[in-house]
C-alpha atoms as a PDB file:
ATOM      1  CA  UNK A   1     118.259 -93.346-212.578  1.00  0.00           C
ATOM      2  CA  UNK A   2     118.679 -90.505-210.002  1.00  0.00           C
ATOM      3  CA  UNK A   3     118.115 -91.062-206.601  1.00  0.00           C
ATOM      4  CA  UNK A   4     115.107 -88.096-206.968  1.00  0.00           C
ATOM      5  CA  UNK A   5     113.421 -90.215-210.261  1.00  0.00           C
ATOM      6  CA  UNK A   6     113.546 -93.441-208.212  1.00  0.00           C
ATOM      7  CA  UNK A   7     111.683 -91.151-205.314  1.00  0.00           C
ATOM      8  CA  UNK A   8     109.000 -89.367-207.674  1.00  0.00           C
ATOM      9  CA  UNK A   9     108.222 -92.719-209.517  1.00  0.00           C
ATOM     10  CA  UNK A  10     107.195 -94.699-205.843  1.00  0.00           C
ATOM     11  CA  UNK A  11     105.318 -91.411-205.619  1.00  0.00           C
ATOM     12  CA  UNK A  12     104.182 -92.108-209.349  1.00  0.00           C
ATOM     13  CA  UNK A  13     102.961 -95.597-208.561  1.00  0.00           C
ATOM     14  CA  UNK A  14     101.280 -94.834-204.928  1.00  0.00           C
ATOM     15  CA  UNK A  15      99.234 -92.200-206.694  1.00  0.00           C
ATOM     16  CA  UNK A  16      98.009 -94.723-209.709  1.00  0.00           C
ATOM     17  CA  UNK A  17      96.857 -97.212-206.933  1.00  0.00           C
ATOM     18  CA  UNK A  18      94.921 -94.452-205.360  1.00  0.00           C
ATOM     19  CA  UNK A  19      93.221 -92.951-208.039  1.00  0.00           C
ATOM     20  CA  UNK A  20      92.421 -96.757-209.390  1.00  0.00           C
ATOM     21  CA  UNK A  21      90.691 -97.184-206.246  1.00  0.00           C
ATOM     22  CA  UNK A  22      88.752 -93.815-206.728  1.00  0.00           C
ATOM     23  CA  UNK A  23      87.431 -94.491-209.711  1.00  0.00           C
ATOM     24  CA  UNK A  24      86.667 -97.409-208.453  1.00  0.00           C
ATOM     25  CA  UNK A  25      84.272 -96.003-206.365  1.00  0.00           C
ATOM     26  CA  UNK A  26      82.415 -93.788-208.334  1.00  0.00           C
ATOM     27  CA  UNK A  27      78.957 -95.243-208.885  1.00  0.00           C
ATOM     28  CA  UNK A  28      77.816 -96.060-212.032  1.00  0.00           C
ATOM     29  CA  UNK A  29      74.023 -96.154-212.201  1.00  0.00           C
ATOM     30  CA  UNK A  30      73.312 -97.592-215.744  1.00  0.00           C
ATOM     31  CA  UNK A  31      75.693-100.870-215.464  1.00  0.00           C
ATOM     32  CA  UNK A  32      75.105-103.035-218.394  1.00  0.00           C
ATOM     33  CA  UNK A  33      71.082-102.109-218.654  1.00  0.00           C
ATOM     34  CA  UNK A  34      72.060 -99.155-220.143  1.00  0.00           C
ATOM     35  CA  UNK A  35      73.491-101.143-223.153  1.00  0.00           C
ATOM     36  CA  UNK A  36      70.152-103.275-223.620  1.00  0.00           C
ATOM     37  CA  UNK A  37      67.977-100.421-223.482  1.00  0.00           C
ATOM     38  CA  UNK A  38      66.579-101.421-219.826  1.00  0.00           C
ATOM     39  CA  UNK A  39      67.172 -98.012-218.076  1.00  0.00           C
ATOM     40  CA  UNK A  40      66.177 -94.426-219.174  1.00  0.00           C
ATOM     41  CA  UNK A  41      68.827 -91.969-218.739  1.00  0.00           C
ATOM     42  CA  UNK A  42      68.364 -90.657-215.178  1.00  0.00           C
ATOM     43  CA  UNK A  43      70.760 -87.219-214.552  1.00  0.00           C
ATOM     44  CA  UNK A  44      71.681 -86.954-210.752  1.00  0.00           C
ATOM     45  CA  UNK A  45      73.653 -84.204-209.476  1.00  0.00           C
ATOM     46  CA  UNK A  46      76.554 -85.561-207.178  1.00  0.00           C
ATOM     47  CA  UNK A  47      76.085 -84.519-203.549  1.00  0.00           C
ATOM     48  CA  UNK A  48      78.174 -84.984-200.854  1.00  0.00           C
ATOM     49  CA  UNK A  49      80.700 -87.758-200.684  1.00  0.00           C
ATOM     50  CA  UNK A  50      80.164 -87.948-204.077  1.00  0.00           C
ATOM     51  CA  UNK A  51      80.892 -84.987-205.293  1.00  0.00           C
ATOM     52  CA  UNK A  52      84.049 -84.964-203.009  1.00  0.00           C
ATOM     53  CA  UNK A  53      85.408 -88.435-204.856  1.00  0.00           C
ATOM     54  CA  UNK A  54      84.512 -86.886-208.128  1.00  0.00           C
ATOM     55  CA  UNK A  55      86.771 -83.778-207.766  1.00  0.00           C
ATOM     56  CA  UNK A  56      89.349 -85.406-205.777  1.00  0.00           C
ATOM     57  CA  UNK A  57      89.899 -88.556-208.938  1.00  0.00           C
ATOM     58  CA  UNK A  58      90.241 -85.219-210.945  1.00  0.00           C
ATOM     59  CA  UNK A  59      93.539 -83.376-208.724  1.00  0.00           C
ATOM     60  CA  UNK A  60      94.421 -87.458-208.720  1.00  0.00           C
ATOM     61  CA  UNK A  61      94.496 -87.288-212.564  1.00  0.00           C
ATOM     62  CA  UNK A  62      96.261 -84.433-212.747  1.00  0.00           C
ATOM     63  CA  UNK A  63      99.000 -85.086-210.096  1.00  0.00           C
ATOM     64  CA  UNK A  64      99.575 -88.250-211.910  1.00  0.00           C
ATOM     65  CA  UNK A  65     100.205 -87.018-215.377  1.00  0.00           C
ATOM     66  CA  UNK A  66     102.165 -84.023-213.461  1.00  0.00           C
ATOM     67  CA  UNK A  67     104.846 -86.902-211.801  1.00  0.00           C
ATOM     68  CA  UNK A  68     104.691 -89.003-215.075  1.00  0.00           C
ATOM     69  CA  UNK A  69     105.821 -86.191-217.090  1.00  0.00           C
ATOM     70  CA  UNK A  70     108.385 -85.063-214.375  1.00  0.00           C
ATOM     71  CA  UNK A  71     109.583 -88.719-214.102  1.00  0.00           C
ATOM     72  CA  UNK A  72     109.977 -88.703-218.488  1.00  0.00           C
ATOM     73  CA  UNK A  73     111.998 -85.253-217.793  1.00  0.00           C
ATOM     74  CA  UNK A  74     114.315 -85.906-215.285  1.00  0.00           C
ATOM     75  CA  UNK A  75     115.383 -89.427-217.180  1.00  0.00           C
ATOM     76  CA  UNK A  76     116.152 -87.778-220.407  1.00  0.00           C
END
């Protein structure tokens, strides 16, 4: 393993922590009443710090399949 693959997979594995925690924070409104029936479907628009989370787990998603497949490459 190259010094540069050892480099992008810390990268790699900072980036999974970080968009764990971001989707980790997205609120869910229905939780588990949704699967009894309790709760009628409510849509919300995301506003704010909300919306802000939502894009930024999406670039996080993207990054991280970006460095996985860069980290597959370079080990080949």
């Amino acid at each position: 393993m190259t010094k540069l693959s050892q480099i992008l997979t810390i990268i790699n594995m900072v980036v999974m922590v970080i968009l764990i925690i971001m989707i980790s924070l997205q609120n869910k409104s229905a939780g588990l009443s949704g699967v009894f029936g309790g709760a009628g479907q409510v849509v919300q628009t995301r506003r704010g710090f909300e919306k802000w989370l939502f894009y930024a787990t999406i670039v996080g998603g993207i990054i991280f399949v970006g460095l996985s497949i860069t980290v597959i490459l370079l080990n080949k």
